[in-house]
N, C-alpha and C. Protein backbone atom coordinates (compact mmCIF):
# COMPACT_ATOMS: atom_id res chain seq x y z
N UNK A 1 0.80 -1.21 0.00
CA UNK A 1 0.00 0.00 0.00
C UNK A 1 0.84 1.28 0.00
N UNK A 2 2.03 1.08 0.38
CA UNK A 2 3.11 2.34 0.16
C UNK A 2 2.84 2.97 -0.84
N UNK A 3 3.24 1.84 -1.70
CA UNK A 3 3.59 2.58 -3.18
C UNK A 3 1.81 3.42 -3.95
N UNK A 4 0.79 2.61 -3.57
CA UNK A 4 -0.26 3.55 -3.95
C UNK A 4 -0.37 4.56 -3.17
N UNK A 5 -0.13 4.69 -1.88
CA UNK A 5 -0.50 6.08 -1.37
C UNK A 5 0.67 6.99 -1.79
N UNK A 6 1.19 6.76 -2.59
CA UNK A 6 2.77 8.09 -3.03
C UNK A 6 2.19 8.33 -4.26
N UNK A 7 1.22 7.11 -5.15
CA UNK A 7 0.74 7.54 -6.27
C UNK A 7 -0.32 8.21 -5.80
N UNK A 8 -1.13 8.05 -5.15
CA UNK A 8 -2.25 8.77 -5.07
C UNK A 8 -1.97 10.47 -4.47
N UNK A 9 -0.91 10.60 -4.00
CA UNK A 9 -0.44 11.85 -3.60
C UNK A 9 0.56 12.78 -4.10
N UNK A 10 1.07 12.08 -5.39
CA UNK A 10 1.49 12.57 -6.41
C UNK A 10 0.40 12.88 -7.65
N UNK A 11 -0.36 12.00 -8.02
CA UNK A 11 -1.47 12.26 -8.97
C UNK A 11 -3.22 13.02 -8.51
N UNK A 12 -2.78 12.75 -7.37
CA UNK A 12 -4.21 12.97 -7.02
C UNK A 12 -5.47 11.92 -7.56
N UNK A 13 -4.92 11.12 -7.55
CA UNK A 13 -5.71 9.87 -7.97
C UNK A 13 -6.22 8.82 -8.38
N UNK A 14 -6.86 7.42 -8.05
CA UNK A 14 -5.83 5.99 -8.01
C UNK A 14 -5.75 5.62 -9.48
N UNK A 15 -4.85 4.86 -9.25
CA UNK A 15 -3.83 4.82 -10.88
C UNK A 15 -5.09 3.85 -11.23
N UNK A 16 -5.31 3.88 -12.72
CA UNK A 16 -5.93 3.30 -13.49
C UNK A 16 -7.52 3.81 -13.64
N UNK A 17 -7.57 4.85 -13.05
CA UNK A 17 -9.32 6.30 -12.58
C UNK A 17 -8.61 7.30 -13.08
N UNK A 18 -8.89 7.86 -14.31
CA UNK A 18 -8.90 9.10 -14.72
C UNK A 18 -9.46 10.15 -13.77
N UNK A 19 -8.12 10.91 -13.66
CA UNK A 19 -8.56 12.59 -12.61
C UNK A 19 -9.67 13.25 -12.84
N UNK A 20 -9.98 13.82 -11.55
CA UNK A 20 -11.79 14.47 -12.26
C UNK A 20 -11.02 15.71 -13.19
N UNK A 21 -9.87 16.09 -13.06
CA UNK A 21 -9.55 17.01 -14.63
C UNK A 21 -9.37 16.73 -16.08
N UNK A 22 -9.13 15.66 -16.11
CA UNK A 22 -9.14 14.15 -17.13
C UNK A 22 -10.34 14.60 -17.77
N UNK A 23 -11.40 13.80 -16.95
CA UNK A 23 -12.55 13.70 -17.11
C UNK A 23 -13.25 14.91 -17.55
N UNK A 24 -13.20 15.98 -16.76
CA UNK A 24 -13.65 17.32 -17.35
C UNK A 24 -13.30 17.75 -18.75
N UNK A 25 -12.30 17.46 -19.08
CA UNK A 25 -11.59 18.11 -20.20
C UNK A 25 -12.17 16.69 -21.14
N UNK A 26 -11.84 15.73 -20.90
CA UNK A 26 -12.23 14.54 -22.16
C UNK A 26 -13.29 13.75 -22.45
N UNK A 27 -14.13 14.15 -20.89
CA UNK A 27 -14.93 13.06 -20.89
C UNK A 27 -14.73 11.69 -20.15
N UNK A 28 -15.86 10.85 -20.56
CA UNK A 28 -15.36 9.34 -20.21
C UNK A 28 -16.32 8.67 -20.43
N UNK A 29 -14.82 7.56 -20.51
CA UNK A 29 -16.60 5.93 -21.43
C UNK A 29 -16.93 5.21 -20.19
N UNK A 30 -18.12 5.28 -19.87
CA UNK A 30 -18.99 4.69 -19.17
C UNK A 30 -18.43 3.02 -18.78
N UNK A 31 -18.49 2.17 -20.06
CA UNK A 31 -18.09 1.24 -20.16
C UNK A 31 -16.68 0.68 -19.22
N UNK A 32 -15.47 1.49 -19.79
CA UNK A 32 -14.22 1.39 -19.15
C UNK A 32 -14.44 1.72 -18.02
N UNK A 33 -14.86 3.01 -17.82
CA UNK A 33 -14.93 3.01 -16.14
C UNK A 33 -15.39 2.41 -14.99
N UNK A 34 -16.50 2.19 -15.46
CA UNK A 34 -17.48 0.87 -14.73
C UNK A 34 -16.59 -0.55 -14.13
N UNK A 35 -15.49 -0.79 -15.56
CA UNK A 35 -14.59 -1.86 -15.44
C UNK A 35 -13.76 -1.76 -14.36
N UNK A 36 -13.11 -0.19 -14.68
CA UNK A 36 -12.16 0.04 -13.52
C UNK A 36 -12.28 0.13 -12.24
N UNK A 37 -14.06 0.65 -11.99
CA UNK A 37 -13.98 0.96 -11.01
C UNK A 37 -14.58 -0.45 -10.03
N UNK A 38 -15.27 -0.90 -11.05
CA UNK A 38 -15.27 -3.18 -10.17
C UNK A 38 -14.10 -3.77 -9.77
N UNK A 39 -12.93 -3.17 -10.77
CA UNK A 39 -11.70 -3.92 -10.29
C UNK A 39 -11.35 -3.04 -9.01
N UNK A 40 -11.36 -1.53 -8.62
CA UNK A 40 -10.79 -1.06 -7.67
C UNK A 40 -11.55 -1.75 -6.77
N UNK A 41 -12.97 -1.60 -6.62
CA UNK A 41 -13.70 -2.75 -5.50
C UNK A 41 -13.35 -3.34 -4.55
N UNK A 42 -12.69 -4.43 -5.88
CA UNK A 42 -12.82 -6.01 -5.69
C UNK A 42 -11.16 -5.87 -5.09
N UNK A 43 -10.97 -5.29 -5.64
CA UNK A 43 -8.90 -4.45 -4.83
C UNK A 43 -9.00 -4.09 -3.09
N UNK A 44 -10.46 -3.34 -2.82
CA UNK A 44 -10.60 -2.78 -2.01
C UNK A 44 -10.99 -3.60 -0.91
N UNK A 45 -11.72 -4.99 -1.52
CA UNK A 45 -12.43 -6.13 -0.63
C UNK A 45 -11.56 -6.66 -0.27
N UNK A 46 -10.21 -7.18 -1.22
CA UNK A 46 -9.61 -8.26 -0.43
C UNK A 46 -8.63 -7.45 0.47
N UNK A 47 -8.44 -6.48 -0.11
CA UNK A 47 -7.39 -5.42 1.17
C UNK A 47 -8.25 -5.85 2.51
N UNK A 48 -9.46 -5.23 2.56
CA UNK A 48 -10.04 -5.04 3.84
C UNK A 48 -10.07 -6.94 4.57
N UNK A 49 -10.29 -7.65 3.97
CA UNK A 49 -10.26 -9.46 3.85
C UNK A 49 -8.90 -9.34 4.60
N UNK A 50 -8.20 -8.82 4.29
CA UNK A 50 -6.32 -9.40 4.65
C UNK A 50 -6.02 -8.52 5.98
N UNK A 51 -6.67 -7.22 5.71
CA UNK A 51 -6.89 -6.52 7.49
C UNK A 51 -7.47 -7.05 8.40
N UNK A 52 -8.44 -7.95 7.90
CA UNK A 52 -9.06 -8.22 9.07
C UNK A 52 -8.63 -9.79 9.52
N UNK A 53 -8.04 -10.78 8.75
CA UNK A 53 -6.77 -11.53 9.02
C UNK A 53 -5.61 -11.05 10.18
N UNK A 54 -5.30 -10.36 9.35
CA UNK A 54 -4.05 -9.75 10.50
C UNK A 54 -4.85 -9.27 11.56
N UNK A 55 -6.16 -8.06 11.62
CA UNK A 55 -6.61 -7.60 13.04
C UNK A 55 -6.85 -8.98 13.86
N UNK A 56 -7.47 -10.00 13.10
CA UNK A 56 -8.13 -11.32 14.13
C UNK A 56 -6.76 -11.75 14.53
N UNK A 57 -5.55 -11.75 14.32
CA UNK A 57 -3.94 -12.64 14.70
C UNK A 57 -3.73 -11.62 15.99
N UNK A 58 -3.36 -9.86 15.44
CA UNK A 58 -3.29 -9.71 16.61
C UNK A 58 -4.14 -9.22 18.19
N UNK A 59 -5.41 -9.15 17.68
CA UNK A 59 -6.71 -9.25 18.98
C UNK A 59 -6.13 -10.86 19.66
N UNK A 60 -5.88 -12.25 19.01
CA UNK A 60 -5.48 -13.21 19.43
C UNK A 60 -4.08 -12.97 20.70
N UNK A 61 -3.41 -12.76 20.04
CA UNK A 61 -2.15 -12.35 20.52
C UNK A 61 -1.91 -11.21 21.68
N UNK A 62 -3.12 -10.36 21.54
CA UNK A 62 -2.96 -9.47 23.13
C UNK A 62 -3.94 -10.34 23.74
N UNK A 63 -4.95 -10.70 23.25
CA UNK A 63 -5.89 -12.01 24.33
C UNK A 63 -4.88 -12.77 25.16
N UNK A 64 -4.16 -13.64 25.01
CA UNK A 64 -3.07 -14.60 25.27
C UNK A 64 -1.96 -13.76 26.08
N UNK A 65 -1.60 -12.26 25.33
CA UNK A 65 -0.72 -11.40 26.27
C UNK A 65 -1.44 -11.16 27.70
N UNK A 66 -2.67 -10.66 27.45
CA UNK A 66 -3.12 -10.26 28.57
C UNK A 66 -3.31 -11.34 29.61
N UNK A 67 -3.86 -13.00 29.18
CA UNK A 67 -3.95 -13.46 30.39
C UNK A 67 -2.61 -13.62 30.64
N UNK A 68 -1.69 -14.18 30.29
CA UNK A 68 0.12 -13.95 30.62
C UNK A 68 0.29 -12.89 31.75
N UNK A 69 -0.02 -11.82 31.59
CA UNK A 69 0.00 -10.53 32.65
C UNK A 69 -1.09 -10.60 33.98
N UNK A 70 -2.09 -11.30 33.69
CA UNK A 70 -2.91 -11.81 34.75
C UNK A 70 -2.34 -12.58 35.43
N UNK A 71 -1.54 -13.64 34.93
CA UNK A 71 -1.19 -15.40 35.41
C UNK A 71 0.33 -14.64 36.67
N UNK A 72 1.31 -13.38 36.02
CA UNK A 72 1.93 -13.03 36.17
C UNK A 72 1.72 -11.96 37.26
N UNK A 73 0.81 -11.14 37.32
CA UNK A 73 0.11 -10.55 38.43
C UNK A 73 -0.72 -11.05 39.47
N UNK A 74 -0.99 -12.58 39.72
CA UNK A 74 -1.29 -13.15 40.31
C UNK A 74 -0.62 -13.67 41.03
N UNK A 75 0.42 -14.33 40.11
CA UNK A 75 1.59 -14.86 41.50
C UNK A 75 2.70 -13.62 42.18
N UNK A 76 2.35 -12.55 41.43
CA UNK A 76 3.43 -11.66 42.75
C UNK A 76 2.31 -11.29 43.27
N UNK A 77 0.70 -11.25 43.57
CA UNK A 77 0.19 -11.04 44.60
C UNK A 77 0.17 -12.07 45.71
N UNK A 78 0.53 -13.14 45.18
CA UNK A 78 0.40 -14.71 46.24
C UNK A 78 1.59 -14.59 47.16
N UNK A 79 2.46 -14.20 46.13
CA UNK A 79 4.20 -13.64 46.09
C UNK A 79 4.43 -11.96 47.86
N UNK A 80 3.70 -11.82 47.37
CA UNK A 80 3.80 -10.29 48.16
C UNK A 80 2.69 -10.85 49.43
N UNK A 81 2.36 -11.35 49.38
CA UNK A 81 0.88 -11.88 50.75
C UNK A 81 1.81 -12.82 51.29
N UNK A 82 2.39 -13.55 51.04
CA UNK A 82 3.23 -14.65 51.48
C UNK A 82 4.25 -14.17 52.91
């Protein structure tokens, strides 16, 4: 995603979508765009698909941290009462 957000902030807009100055000045075919803009979509679905992969690994991973810090705060209270 680097590399599109340097394009998108150099062009002002995602590669393969004609700029709304593009467009003003030339127009546009309905057809193509329609195309392009199913493929950005379907670009956009599996991005969000692969975020939420990685969010479910690490919600897992502070779950498991946190009881660790429980299991660990428990015995220096057994630890300190003793």
């Amino acid at each position: 995603m680097p590399e599109l957000e340097q394009f998108i902030i150099k062009n002002k807009h995602l590669p393969e979508i004609p700029s709304a100055e593009q467009v003003a000045k030339e127009g546009i075919e309905l057809g193509a765009n329609q195309a392009a803009l199913l493929k950005k979509i379907e670009e956009l679905t599996l991005y969000i698909i692969d975020q939420n992969k990685e969010l479910k690994k690490q919600n897992e991973k502070i779950s498991k941290l946190e009881d660790k810090m429980a299991l660990i705060e428990k015995k220096q209270a057994v630890h300190i009462a003793q």
